[in-house]
Each structure stands twice: as structure tokens, then as C-alpha cells.
PDB file of N, CA and C in Angstrom:
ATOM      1  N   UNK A   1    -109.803-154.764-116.120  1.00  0.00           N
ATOM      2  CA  UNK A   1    -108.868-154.697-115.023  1.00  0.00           C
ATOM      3  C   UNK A   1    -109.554-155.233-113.775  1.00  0.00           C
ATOM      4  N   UNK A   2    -108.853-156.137-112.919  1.00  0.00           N
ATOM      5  CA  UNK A   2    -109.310-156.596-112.043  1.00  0.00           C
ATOM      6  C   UNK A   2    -109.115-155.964-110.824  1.00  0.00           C
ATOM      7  N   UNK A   3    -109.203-156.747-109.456  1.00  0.00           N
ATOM      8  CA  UNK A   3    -108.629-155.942-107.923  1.00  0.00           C
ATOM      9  C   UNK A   3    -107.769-156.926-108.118  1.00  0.00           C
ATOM     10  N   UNK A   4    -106.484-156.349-107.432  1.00  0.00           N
ATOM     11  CA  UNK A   4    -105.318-157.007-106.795  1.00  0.00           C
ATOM     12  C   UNK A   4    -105.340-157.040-105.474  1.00  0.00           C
ATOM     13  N   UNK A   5    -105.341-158.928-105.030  1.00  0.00           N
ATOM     14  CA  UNK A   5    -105.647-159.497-103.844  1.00  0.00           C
ATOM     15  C   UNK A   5    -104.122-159.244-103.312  1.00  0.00           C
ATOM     16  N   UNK A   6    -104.168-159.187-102.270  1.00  0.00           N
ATOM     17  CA  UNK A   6    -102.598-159.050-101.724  1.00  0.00           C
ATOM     18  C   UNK A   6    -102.668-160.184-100.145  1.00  0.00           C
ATOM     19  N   UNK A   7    -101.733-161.689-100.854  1.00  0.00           N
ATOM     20  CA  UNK A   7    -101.898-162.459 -99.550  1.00  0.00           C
ATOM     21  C   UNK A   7    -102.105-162.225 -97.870  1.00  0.00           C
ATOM     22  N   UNK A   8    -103.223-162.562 -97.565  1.00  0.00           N
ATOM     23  CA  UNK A   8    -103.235-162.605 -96.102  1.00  0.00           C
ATOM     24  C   UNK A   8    -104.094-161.154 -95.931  1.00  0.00           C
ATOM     25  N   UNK A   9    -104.746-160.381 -96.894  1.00  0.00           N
ATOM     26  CA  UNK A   9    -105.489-159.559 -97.157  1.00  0.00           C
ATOM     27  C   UNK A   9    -106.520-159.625 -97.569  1.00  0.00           C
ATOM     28  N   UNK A  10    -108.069-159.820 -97.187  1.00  0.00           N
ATOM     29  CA  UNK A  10    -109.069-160.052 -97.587  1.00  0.00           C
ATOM     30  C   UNK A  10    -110.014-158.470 -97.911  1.00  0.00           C
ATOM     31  N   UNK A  11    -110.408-158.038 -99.173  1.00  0.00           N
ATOM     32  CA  UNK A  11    -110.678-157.079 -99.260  1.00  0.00           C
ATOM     33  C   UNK A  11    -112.352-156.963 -99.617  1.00  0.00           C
ATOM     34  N   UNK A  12    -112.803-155.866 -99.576  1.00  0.00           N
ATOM     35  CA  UNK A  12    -114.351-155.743 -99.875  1.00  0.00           C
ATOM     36  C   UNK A  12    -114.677-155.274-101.210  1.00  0.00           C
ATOM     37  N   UNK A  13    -115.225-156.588-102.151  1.00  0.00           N
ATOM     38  CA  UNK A  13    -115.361-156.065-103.497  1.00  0.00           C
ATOM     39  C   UNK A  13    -115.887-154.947-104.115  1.00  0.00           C
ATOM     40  N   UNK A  14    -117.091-154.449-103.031  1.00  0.00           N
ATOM     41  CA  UNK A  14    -117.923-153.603-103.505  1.00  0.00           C
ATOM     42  C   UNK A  14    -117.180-152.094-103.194  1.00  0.00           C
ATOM     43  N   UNK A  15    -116.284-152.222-101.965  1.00  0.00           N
ATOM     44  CA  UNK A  15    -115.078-150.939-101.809  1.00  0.00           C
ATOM     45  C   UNK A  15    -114.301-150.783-102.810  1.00  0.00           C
ATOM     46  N   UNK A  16    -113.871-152.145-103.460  1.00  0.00           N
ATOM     47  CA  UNK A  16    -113.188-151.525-104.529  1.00  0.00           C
ATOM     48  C   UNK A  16    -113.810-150.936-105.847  1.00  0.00           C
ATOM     49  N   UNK A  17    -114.415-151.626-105.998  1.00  0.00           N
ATOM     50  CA  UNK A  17    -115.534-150.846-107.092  1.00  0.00           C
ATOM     51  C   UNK A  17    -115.862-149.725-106.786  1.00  0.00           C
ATOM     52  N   UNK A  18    -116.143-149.214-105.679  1.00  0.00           N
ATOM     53  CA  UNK A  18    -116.860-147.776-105.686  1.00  0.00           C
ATOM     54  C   UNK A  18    -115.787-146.928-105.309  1.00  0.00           C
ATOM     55  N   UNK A  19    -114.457-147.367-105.140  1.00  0.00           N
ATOM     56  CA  UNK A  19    -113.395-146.399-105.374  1.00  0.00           C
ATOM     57  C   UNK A  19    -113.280-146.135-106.873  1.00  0.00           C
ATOM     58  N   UNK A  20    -113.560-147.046-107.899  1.00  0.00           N
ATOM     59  CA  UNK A  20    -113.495-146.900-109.499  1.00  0.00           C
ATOM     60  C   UNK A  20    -114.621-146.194-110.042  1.00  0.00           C
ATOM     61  N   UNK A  21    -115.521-146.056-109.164  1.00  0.00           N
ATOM     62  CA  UNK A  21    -117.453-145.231-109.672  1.00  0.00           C
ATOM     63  C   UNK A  21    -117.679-143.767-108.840  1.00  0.00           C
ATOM     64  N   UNK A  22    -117.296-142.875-108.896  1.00  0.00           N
ATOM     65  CA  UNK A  22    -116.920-141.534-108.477  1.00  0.00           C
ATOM     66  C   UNK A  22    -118.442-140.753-108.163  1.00  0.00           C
ATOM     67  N   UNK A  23    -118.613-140.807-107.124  1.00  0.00           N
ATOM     68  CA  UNK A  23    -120.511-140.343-106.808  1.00  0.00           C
ATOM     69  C   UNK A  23    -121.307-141.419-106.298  1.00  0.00           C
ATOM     70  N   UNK A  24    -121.046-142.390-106.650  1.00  0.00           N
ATOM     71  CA  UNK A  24    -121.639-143.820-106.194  1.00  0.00           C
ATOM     72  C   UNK A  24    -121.266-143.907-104.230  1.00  0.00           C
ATOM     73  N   UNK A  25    -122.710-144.212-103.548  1.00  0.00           N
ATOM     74  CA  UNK A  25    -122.397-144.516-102.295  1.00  0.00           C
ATOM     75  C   UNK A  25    -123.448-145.313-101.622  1.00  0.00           C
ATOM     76  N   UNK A  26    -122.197-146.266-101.340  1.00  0.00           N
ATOM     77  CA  UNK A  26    -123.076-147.553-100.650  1.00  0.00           C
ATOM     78  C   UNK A  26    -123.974-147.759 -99.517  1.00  0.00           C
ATOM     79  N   UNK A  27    -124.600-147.786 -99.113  1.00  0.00           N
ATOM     80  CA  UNK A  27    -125.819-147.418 -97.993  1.00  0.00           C
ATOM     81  C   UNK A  27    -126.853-148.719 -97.584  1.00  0.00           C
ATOM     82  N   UNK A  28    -126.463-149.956 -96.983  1.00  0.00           N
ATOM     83  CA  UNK A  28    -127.440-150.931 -96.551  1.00  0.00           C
ATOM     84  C   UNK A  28    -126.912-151.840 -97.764  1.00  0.00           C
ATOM     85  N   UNK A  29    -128.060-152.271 -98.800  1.00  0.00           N
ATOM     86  CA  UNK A  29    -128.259-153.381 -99.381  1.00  0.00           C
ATOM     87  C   UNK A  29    -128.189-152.439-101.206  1.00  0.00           C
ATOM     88  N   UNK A  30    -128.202-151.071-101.088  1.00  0.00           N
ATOM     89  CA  UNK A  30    -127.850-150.456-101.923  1.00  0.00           C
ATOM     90  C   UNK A  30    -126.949-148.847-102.833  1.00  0.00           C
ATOM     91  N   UNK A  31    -126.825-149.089-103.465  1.00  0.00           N
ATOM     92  CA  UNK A  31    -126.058-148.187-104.068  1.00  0.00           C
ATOM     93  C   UNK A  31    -126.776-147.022-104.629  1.00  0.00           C
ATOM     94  N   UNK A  32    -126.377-145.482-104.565  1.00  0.00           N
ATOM     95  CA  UNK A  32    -127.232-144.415-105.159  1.00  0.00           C
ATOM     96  C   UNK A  32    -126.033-143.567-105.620  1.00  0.00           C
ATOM     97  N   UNK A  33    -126.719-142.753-106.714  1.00  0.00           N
ATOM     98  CA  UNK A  33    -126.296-141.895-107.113  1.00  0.00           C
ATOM     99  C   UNK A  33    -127.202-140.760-107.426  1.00  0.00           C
ATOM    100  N   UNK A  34    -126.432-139.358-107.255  1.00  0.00           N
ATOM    101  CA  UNK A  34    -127.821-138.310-107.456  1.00  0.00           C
ATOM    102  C   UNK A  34    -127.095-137.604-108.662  1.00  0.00           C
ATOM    103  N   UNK A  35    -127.392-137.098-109.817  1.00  0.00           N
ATOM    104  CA  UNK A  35    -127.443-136.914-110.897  1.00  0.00           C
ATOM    105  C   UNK A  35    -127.940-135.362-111.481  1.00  0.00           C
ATOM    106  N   UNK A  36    -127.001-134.159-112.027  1.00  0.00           N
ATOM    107  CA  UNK A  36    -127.511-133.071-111.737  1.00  0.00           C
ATOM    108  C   UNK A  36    -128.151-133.057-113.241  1.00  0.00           C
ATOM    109  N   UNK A  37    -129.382-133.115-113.853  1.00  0.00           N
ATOM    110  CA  UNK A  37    -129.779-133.676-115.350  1.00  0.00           C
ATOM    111  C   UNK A  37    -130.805-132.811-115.422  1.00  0.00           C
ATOM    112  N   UNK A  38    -131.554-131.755-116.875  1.00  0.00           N
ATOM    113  CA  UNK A  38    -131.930-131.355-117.097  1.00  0.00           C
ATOM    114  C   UNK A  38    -133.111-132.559-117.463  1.00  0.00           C
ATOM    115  N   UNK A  39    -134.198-131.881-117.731  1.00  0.00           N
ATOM    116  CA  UNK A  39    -135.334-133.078-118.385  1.00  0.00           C
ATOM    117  C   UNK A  39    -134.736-133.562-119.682  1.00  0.00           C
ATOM    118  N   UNK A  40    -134.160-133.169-120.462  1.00  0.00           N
ATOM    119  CA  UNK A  40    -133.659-134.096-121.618  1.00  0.00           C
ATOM    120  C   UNK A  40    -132.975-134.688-121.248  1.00  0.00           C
ATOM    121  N   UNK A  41    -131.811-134.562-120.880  1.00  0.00           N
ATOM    122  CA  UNK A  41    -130.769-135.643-120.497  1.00  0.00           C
ATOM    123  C   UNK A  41    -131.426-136.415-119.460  1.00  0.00           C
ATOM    124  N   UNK A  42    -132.585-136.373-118.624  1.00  0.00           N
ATOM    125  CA  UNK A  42    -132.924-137.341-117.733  1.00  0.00           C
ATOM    126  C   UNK A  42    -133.926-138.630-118.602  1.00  0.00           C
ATOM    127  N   UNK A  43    -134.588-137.853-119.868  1.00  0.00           N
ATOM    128  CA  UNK A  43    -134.819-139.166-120.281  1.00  0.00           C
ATOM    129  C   UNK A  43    -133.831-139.604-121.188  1.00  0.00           C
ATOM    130  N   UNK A  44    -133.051-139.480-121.657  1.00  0.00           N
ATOM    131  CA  UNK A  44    -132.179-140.060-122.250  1.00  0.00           C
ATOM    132  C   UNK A  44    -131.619-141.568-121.602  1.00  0.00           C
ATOM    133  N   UNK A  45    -130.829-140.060-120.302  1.00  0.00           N
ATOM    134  CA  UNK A  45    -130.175-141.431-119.517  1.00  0.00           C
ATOM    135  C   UNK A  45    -131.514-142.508-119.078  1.00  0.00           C
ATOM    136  N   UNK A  46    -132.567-142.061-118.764  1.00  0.00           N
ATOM    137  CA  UNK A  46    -133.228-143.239-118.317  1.00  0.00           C
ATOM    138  C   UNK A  46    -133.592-144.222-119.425  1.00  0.00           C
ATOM    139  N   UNK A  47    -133.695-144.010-120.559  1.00  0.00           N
ATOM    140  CA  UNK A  47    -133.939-144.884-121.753  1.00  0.00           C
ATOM    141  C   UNK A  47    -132.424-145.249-121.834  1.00  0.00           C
ATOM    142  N   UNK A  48    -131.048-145.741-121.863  1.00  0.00           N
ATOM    143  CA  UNK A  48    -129.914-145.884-121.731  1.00  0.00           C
ATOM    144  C   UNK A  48    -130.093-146.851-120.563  1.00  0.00           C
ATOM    145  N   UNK A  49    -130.475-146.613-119.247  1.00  0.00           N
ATOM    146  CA  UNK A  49    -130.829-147.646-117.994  1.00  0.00           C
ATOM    147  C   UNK A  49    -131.742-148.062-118.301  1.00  0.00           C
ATOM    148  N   UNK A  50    -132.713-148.113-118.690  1.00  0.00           N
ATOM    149  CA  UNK A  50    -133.508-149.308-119.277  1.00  0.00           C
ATOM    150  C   UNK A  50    -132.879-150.526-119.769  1.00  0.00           C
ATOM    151  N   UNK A  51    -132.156-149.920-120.925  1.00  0.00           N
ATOM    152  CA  UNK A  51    -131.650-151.153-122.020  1.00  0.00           C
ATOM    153  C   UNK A  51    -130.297-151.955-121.611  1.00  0.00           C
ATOM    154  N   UNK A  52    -129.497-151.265-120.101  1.00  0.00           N
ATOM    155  CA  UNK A  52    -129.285-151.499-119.508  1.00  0.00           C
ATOM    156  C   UNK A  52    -129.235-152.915-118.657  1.00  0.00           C
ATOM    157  N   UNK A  53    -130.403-152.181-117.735  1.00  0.00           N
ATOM    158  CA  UNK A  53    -130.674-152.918-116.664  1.00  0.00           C
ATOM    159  C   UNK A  53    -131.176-154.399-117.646  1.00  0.00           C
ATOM    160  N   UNK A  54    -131.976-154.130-118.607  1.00  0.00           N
ATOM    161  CA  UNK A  54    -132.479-155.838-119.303  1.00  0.00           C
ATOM    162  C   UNK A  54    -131.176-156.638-119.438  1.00  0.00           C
ATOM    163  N   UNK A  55    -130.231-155.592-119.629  1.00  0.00           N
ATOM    164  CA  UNK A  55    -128.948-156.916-119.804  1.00  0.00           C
ATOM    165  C   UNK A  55    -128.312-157.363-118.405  1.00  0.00           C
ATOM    166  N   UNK A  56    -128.218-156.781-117.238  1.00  0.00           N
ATOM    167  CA  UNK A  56    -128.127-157.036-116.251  1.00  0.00           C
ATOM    168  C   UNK A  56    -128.735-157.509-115.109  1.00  0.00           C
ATOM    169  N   UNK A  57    -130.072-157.854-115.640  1.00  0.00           N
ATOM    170  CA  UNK A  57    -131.067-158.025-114.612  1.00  0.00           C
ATOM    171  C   UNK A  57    -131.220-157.701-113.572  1.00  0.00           C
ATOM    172  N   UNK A  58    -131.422-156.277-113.488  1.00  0.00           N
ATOM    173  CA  UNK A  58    -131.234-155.290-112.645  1.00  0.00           C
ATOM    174  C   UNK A  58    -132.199-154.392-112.770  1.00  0.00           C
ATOM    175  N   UNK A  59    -133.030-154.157-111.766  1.00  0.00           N
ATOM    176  CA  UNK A  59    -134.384-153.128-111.202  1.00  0.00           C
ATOM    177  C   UNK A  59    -134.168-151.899-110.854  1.00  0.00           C
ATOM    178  N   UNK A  60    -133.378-150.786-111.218  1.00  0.00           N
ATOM    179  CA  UNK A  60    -132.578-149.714-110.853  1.00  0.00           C
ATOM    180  C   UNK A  60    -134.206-148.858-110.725  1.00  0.00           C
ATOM    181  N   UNK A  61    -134.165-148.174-109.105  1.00  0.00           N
ATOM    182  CA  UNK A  61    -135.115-146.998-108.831  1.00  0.00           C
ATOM    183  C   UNK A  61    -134.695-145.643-109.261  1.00  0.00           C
ATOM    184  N   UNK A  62    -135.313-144.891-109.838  1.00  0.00           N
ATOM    185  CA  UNK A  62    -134.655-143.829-110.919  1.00  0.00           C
ATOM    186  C   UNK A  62    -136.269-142.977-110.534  1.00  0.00           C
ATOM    187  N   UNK A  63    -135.789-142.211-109.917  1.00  0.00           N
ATOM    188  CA  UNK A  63    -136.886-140.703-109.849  1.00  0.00           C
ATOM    189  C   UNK A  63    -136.181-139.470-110.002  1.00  0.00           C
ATOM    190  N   UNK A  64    -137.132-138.152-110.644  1.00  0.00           N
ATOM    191  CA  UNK A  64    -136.575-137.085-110.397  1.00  0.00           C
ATOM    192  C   UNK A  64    -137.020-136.218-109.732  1.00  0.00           C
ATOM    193  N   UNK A  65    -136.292-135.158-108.952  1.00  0.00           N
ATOM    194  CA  UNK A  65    -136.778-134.449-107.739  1.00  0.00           C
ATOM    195  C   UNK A  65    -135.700-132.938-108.012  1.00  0.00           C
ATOM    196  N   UNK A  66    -136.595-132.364-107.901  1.00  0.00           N
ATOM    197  CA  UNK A  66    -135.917-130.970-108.172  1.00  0.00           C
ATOM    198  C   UNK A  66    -134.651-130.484-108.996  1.00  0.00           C
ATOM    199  N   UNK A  67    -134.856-130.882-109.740  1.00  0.00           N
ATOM    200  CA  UNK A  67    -133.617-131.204-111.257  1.00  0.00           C
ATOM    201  C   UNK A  67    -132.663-131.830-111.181  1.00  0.00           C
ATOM    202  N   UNK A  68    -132.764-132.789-110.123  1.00  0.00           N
ATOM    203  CA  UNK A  68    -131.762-133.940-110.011  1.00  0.00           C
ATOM    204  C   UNK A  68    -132.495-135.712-110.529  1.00  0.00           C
ATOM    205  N   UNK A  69    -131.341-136.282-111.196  1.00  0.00           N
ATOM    206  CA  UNK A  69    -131.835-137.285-111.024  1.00  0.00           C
ATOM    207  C   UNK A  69    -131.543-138.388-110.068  1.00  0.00           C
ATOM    208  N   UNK A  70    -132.016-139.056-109.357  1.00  0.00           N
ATOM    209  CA  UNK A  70    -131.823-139.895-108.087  1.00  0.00           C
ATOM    210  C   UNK A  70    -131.859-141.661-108.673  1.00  0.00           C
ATOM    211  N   UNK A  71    -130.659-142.369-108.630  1.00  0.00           N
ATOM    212  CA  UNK A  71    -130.645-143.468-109.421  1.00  0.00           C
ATOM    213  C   UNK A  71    -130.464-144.438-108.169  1.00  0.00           C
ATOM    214  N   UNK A  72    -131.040-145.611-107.951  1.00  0.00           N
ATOM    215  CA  UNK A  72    -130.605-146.531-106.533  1.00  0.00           C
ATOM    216  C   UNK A  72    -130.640-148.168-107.315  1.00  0.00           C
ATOM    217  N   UNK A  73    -129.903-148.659-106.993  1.00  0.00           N
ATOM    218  CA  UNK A  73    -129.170-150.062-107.708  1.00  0.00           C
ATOM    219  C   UNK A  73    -129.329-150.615-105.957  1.00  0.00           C
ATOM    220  N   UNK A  74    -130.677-151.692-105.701  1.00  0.00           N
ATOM    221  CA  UNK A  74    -130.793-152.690-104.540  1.00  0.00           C
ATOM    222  C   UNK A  74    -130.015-153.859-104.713  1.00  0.00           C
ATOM    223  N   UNK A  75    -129.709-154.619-104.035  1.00  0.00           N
ATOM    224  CA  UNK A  75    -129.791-156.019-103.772  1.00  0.00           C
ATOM    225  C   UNK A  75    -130.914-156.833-104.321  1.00  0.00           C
ATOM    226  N   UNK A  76    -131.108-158.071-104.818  1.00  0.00           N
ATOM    227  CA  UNK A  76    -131.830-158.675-105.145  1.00  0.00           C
ATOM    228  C   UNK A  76    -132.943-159.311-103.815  1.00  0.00           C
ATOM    229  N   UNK A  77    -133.086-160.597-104.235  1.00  0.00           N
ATOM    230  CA  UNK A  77    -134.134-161.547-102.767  1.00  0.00           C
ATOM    231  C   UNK A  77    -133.019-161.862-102.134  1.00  0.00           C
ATOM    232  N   UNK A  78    -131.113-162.164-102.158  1.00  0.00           N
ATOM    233  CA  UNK A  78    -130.546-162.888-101.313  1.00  0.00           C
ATOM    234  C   UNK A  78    -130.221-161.890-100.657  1.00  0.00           C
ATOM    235  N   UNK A  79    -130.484-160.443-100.213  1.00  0.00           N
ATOM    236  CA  UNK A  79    -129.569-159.717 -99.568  1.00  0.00           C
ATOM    237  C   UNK A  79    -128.561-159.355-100.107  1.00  0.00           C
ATOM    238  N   UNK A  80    -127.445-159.070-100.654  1.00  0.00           N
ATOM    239  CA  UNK A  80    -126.347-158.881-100.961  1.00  0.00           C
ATOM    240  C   UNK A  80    -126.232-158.556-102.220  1.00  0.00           C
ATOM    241  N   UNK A  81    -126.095-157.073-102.194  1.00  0.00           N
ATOM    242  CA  UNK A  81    -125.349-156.827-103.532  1.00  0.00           C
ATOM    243  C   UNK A  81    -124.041-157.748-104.432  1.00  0.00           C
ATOM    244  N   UNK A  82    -124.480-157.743-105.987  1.00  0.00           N
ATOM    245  CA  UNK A  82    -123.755-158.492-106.767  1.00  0.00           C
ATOM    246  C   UNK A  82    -123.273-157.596-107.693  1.00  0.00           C
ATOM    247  N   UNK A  83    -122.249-158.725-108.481  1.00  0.00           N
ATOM    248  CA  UNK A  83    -121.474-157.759-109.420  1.00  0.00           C
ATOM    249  C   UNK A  83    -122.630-157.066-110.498  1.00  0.00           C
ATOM    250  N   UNK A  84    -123.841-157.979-110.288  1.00  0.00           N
ATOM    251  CA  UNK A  84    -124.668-157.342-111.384  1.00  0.00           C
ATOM    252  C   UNK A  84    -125.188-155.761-111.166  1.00  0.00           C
ATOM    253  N   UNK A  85    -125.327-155.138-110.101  1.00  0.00           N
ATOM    254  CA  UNK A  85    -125.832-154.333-109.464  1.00  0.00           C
ATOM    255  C   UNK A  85    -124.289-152.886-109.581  1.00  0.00           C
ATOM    256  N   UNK A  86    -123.167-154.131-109.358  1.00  0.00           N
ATOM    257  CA  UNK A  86    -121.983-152.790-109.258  1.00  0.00           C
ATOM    258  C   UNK A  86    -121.871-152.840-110.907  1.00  0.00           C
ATOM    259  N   UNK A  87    -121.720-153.765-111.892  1.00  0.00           N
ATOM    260  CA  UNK A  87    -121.685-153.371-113.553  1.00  0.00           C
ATOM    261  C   UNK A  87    -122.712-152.738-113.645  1.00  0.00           C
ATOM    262  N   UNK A  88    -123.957-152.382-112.788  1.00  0.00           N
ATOM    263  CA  UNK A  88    -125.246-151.769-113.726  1.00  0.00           C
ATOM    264  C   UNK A  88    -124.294-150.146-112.851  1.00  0.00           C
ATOM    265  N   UNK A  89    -124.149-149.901-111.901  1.00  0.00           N
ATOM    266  CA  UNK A  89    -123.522-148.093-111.791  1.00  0.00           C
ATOM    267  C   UNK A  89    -122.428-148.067-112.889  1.00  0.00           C
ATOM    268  N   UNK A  90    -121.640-148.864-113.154  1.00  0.00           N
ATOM    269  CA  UNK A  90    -120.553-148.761-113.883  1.00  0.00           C
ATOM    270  C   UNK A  90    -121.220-148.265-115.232  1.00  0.00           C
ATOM    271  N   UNK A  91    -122.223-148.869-115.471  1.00  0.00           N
ATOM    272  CA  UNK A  91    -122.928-148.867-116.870  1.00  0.00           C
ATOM    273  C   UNK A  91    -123.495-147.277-117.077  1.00  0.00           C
ATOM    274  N   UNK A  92    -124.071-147.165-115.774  1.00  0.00           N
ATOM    275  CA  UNK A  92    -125.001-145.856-115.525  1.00  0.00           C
ATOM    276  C   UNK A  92    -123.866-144.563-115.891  1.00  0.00           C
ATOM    277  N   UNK A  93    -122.951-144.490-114.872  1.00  0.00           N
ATOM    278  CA  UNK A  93    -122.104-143.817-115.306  1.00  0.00           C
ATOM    279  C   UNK A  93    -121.312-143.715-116.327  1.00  0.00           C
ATOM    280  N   UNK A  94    -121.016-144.615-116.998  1.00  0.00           N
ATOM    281  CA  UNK A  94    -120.569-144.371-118.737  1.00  0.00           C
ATOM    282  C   UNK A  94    -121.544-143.532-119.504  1.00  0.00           C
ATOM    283  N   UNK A  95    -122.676-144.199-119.356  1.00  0.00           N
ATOM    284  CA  UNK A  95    -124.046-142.867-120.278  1.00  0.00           C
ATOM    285  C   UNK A  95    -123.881-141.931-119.513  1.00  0.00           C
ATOM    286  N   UNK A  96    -123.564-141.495-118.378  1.00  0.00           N
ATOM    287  CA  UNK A  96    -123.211-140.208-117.816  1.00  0.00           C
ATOM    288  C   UNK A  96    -122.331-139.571-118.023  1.00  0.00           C
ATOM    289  N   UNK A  97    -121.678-139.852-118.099  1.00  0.00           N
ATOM    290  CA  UNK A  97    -120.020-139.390-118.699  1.00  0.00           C
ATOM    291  C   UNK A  97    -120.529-138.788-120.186  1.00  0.00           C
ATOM    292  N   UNK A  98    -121.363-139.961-120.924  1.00  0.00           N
ATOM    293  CA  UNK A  98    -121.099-139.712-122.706  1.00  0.00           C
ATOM    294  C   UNK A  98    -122.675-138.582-122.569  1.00  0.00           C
ATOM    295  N   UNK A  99    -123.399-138.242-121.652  1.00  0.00           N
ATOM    296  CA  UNK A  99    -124.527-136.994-121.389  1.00  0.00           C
ATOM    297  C   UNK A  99    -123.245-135.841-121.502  1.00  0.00           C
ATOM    298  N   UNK A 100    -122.889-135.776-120.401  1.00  0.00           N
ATOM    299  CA  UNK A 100    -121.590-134.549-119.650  1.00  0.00           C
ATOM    300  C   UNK A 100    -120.747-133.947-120.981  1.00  0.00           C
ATOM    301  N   UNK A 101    -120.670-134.681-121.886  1.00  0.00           N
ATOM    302  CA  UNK A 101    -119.537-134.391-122.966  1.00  0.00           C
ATOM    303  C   UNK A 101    -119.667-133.046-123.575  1.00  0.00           C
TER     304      UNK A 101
END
């Protein structure tokens, strides 16, 4: 499913996407999410973003801090977040969803 452009309306891709990624929030040049994950499910999901990010070519910062996990999706060298960066939360959150079950 795509965004629907509506003539004479220029919209912000990455707004619409993160109206579709529920926890995801945009901040500068990147995207975070904080993640409430026990140590198993944190390596899980992080082995899941691994195999991930290789298909997206995407460097996702992933630490954990007091039983949360903290996930941040940057911008590359041009500045500007790409669709590669909004498919890698999209991605993140599907293995999150299929953790949660």
C-alpha cells in the first residue's frame, strides 16, 4: 500500500510512514524506538536486525539499558533519511510484533 498524493498537496514521506510504525519517533537525521524486552527476546530481536539490516543496508544502533531495548535507524553520508532506514523500523517492528505474540 502506498501514500495517497492529493493534487496541490505535497506531503512528508517519512510522516507518513511513521503514522503506519506505532512507537517510532523521528528526531534530526534519525528514527528510535525503545523496546520493553527481556534478555531473551533482546537477543533474538537483535539477531532478526542483523539479518535485517544486511538486506537493507542499514547500520541500526541497538543497546540495552535497564530492560529496555533502545533501537536508532540514522541517515546515511547524504543526510537524509531513506526509504531504506523507514523499511528497516518497518522490518524491526514486524519481529516485534511476532516477539509480543
Amino acid at each position: 500500500m502506498g501514500a495517497v498524493w492529493k493534487r496541490g498537496r505535497r506531503r512528508d514521506y517519512i510522516s507518513d510512514a511513521l503514522s503506519q510504525l506505532t512507537g517510532w519517533v523521528h528526531e534530526g537525521d534519525c528514527l528510535k524506538r525503545t523496546l520493553p524486552l527481556d534478555d531473551t527476546e533482546h537477543a533474538v530481536l537483535t539477531e532478526r536486525i542483523s539479518v535485517a539490516a544486511d538486506t537493507f543496508g542499514v547500520r541500526p544502533h541497538i543497546r540495552r539499558l535497564d530492560g529496555r531495548t533502545q533501537i536508532q535507524l540514522c541517515a546515511g553520508d547524504n543526510g537524509a533519511l531513506t526509504s531504506a532506514e523507514i523499511g528497516m523500523a518497518a522490518r524491526v517492528e514486524a519481529a516485534y510484533q511476532s516477539l509480543s505474540r
